[in-house]
C-alpha atoms as a PDB file:
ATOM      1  CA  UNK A   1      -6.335   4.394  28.610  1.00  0.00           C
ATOM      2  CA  UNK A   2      -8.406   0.914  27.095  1.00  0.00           C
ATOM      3  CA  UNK A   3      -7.193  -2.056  27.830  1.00  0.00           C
ATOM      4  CA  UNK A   4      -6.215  -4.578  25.332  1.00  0.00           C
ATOM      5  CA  UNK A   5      -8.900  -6.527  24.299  1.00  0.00           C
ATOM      6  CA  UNK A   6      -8.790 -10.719  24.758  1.00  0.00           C
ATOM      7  CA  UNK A   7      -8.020 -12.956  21.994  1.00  0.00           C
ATOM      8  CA  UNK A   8     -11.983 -14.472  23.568  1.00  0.00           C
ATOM      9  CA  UNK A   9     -13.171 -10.722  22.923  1.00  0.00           C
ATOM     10  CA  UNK A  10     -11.369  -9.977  19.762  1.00  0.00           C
ATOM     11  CA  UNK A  11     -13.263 -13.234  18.252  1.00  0.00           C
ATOM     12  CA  UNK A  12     -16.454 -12.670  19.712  1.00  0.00           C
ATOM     13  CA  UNK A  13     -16.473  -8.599  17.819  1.00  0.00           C
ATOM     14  CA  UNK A  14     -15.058 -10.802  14.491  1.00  0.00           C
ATOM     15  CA  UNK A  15     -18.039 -13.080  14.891  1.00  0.00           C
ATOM     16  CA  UNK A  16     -20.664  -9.689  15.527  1.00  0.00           C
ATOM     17  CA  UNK A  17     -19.522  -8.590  12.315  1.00  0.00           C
ATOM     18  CA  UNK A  18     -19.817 -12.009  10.157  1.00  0.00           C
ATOM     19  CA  UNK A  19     -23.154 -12.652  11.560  1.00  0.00           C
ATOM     20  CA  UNK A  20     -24.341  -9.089  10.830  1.00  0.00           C
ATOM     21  CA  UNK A  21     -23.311  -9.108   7.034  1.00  0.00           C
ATOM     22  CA  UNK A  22     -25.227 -12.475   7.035  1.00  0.00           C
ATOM     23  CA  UNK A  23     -28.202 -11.350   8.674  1.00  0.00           C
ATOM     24  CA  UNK A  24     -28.178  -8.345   6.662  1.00  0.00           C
ATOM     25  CA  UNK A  25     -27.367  -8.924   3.770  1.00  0.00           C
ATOM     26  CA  UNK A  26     -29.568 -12.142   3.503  1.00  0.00           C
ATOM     27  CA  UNK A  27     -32.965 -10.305   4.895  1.00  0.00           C
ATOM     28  CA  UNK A  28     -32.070  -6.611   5.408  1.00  0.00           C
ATOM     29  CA  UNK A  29     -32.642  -6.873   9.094  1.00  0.00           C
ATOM     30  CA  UNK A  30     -30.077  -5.437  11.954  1.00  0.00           C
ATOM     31  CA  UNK A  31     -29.099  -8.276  13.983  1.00  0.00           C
ATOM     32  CA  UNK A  32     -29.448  -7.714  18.036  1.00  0.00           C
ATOM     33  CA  UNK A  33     -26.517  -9.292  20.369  1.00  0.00           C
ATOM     34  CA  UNK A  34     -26.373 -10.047  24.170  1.00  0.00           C
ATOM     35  CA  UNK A  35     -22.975  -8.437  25.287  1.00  0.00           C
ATOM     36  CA  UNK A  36     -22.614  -8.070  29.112  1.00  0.00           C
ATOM     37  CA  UNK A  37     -21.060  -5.431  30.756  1.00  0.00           C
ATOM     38  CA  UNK A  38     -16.891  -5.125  30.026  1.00  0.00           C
ATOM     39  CA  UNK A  39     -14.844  -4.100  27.171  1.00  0.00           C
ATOM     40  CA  UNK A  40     -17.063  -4.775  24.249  1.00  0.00           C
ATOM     41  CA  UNK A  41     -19.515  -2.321  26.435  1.00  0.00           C
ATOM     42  CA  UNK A  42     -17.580   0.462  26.535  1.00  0.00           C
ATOM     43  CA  UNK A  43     -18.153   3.486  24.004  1.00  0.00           C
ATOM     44  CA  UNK A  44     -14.688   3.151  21.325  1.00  0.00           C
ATOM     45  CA  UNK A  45     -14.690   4.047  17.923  1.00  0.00           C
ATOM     46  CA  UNK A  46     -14.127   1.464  15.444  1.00  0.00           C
ATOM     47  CA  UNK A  47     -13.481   1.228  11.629  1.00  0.00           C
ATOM     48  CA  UNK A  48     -14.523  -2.379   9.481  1.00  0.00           C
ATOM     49  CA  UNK A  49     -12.602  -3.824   6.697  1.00  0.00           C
ATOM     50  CA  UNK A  50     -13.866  -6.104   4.229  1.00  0.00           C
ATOM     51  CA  UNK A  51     -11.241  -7.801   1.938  1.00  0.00           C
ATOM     52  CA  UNK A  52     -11.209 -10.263  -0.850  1.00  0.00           C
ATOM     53  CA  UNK A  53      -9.087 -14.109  -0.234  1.00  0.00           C
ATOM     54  CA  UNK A  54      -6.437 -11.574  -2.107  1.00  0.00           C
ATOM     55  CA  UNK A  55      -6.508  -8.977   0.274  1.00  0.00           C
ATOM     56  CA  UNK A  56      -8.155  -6.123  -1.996  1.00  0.00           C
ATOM     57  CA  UNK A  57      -9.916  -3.789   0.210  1.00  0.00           C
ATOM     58  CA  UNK A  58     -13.090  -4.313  -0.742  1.00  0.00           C
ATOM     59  CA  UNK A  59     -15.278  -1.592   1.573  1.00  0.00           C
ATOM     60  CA  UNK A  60     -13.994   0.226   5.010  1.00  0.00           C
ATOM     61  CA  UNK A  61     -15.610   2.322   6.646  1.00  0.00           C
ATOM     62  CA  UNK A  62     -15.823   3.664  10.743  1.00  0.00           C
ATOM     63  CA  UNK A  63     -16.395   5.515  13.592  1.00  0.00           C
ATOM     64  CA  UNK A  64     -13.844   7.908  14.832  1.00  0.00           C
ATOM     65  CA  UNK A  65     -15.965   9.280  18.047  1.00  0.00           C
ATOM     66  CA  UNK A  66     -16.935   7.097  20.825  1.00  0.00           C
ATOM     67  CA  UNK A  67     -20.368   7.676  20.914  1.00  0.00           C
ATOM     68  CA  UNK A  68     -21.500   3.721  20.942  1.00  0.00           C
ATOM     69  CA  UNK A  69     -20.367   0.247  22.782  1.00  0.00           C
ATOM     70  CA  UNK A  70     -17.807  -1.073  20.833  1.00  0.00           C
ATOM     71  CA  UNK A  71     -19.798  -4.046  19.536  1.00  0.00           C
ATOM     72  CA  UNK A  72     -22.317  -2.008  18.083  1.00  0.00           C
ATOM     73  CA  UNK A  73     -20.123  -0.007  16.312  1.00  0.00           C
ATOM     74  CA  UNK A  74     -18.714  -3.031  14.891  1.00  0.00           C
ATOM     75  CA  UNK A  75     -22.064  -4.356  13.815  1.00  0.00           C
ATOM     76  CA  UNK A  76     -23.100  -1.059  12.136  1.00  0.00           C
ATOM     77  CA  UNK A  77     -19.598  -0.140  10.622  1.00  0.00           C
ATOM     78  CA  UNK A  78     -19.595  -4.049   8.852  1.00  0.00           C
ATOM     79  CA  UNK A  79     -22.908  -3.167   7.585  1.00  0.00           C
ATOM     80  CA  UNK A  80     -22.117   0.232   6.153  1.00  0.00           C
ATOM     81  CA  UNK A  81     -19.045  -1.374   4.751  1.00  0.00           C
ATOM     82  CA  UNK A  82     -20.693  -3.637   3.154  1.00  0.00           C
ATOM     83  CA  UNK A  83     -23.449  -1.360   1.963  1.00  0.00           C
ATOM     84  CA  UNK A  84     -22.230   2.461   1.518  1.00  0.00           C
ATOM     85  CA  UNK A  85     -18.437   2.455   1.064  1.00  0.00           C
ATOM     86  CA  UNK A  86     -19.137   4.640  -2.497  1.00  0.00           C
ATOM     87  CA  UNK A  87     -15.767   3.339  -3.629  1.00  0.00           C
ATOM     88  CA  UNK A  88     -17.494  -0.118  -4.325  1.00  0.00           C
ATOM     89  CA  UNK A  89     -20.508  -1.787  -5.174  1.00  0.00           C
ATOM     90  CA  UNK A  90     -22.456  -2.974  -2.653  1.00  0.00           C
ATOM     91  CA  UNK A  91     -21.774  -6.901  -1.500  1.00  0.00           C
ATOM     92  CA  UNK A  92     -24.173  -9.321  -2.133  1.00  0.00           C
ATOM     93  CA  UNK A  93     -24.887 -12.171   0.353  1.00  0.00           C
ATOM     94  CA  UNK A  94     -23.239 -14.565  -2.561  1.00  0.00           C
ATOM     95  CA  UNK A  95     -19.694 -12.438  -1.760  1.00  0.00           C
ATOM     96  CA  UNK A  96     -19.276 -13.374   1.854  1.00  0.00           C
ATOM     97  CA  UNK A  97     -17.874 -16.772   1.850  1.00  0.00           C
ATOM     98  CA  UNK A  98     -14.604 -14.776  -0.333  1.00  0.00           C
ATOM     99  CA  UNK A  99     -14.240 -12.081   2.386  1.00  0.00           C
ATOM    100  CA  UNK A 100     -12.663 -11.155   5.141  1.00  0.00           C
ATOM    101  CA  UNK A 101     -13.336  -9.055   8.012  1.00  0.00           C
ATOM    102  CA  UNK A 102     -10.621  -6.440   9.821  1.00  0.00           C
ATOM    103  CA  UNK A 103     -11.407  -4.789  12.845  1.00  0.00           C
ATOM    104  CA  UNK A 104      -9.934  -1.658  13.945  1.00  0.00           C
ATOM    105  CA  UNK A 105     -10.943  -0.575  17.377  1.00  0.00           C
ATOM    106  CA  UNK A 106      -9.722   2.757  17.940  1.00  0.00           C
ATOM    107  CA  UNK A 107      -7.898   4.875  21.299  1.00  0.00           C
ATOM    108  CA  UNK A 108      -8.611   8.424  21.983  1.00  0.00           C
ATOM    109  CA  UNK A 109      -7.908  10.714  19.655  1.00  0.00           C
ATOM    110  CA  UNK A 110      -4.719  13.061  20.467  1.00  0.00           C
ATOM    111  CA  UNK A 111      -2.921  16.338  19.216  1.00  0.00           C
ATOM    112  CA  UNK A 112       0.071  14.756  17.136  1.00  0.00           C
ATOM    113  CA  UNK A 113       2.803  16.400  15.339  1.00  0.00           C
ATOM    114  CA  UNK A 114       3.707  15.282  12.162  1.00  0.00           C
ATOM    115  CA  UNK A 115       7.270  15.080  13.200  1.00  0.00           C
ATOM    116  CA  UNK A 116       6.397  13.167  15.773  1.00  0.00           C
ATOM    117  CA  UNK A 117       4.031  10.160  13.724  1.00  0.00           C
ATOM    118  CA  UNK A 118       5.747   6.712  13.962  1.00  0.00           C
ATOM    119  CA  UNK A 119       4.532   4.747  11.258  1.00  0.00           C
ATOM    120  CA  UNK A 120       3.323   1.303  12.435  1.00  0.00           C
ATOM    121  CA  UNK A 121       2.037   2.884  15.739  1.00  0.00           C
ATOM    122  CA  UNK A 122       0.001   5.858  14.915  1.00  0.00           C
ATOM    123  CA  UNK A 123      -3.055   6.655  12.712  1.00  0.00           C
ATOM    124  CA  UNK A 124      -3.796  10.091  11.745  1.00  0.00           C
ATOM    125  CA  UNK A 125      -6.505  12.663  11.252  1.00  0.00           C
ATOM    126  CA  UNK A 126      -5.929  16.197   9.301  1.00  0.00           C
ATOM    127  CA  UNK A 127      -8.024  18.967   9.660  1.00  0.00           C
ATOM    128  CA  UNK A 128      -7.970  22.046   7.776  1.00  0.00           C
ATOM    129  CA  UNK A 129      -9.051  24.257   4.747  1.00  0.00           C
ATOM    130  CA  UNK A 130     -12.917  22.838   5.674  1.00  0.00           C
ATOM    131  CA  UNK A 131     -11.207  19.311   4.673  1.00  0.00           C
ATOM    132  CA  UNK A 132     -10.904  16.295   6.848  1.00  0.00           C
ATOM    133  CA  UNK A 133      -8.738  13.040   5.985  1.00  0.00           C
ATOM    134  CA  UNK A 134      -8.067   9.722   8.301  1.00  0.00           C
ATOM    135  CA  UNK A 135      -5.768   6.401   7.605  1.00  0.00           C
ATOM    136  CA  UNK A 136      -5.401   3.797   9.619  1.00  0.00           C
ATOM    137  CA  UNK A 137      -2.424   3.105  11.372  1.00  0.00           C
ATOM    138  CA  UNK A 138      -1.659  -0.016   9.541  1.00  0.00           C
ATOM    139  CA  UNK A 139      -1.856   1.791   5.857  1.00  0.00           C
ATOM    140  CA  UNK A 140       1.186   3.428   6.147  1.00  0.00           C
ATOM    141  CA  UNK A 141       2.965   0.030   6.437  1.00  0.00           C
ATOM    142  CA  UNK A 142       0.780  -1.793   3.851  1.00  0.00           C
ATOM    143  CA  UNK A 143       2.262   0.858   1.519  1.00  0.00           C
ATOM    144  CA  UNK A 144       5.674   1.035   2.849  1.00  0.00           C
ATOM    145  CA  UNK A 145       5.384   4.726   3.696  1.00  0.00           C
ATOM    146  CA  UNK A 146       7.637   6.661   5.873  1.00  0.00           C
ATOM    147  CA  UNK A 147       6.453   8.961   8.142  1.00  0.00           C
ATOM    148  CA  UNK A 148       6.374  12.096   5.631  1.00  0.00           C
ATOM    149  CA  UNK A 149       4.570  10.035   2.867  1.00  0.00           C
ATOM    150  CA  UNK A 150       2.186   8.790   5.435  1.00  0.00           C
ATOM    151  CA  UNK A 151       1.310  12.063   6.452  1.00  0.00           C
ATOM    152  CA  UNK A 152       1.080  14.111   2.690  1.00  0.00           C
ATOM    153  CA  UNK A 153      -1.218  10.636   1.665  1.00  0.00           C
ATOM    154  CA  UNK A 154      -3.090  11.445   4.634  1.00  0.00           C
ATOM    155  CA  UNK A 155      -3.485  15.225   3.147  1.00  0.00           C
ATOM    156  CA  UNK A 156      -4.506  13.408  -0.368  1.00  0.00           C
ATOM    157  CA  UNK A 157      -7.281  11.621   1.270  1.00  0.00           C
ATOM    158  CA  UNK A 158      -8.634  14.928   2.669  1.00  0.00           C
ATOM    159  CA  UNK A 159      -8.203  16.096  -1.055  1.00  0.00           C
ATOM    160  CA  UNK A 160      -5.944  18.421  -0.012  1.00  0.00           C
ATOM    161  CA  UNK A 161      -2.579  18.487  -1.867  1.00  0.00           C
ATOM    162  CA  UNK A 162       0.209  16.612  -0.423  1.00  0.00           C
ATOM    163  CA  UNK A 163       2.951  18.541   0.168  1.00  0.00           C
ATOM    164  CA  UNK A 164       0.357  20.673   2.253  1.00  0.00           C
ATOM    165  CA  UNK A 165       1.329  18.306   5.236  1.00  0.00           C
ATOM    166  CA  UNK A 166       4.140  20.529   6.649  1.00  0.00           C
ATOM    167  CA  UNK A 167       1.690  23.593   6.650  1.00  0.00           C
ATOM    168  CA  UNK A 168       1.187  25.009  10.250  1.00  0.00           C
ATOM    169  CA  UNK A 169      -2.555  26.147  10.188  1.00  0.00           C
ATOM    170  CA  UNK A 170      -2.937  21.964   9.254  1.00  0.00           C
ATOM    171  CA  UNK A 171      -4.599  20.318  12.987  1.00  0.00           C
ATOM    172  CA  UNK A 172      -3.532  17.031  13.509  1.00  0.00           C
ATOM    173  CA  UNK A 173      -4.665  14.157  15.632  1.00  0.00           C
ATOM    174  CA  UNK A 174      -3.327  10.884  15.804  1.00  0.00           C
ATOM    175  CA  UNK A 175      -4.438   7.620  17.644  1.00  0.00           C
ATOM    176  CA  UNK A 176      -3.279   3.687  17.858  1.00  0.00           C
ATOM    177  CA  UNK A 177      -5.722   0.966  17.149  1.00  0.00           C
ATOM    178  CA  UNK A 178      -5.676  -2.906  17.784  1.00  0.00           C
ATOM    179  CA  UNK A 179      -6.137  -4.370  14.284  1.00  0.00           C
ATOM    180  CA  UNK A 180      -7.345  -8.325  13.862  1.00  0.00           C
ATOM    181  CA  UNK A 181      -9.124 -10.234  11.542  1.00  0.00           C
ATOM    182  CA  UNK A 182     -10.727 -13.006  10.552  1.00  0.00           C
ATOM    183  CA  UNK A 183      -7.773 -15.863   9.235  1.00  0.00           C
ATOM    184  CA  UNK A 184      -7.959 -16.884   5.331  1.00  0.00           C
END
């Protein structure tokens, strides 16, 4: 099981992912960092939010596996937020001052049943029909889903249809993440 990251550690990953979009986006580089050894080290998936001063999602994308240290996952996942979420155009270096980062570091991926979800606690994955869909954990209350709405929206994001949720050939997998951002 991770451990909780630090308020010192949570701010330092925030600060990675400002300084990447600003690197980035100002000179198309990929910014280096020194992290030591420790949490922001260890291989965790990760998703990046970027939102407007009104809280409009404005790109998200991630990293389910944990194939990466955590930091660098953060740095790429801002940049492909910024850059290749298709729902958006890309952000210019002129957008940054209005946005805000949200990081969602990720825990292992488990078997879940629906039945079992509790919204505010779990995200979830559905696999099936050669579809895949994911929402984060904190979606579900952003909406004001319950747990059965949370899981057929989570079939309408793998464009499969919703009442599909309940169907037992569906694989599900849910997690938890630690979600923090940058203050408005």
């Amino acid at each position: 099981m991770t451990e909780p990251l630090t308020p010192e550690e949570r701010r330092r990953l925030l600060a990675i992912a400002r300084e990447t979009l600003v690197v980035h986006l100002g000179t198309g580089a990929t910014p280096e960092f020194d992290v030591p050894a420790g949490p922001l080290a260890i291989p965790r998936g990760a998703f990046v939010t970027l939102r407007t001063q009104g809280h409009d999602l404005r790109g998200c994308i991630g990293l389910l596996e944990a194939a990466q240290p955590l930091w660098s996952v953060v740095r790429d996942m801002a940049m492909a937020a910024a850059t290749r979420d298709g729902r958006f155009d890309p952000v210019q270096a002129s957008d940054l001052p209005s946005l805000r980062i949200e990081v969602s570091a990720l825990s292992e991926f488990v078997p879940i049943r629906p039945e079992d979800v509790v919204v505010g606690t779990h995200g979830l994955q559905v696999r099936g029909r050669g579809r895949s869909g994911l929402l984060l954990p904190q979606v579900a209350v952003e909406w004001g889903w319950n747990a059965a709405e949370f899981c057929a929206q989570t079939c309408h994001k793998a464009g499969l249809p919703e009442s599909s949720w309940r169907d037992p050939d569906l694989v599900w997998r849910g997690f938890t993440a630690e979600v923090f951002g940058e203050e408005p």
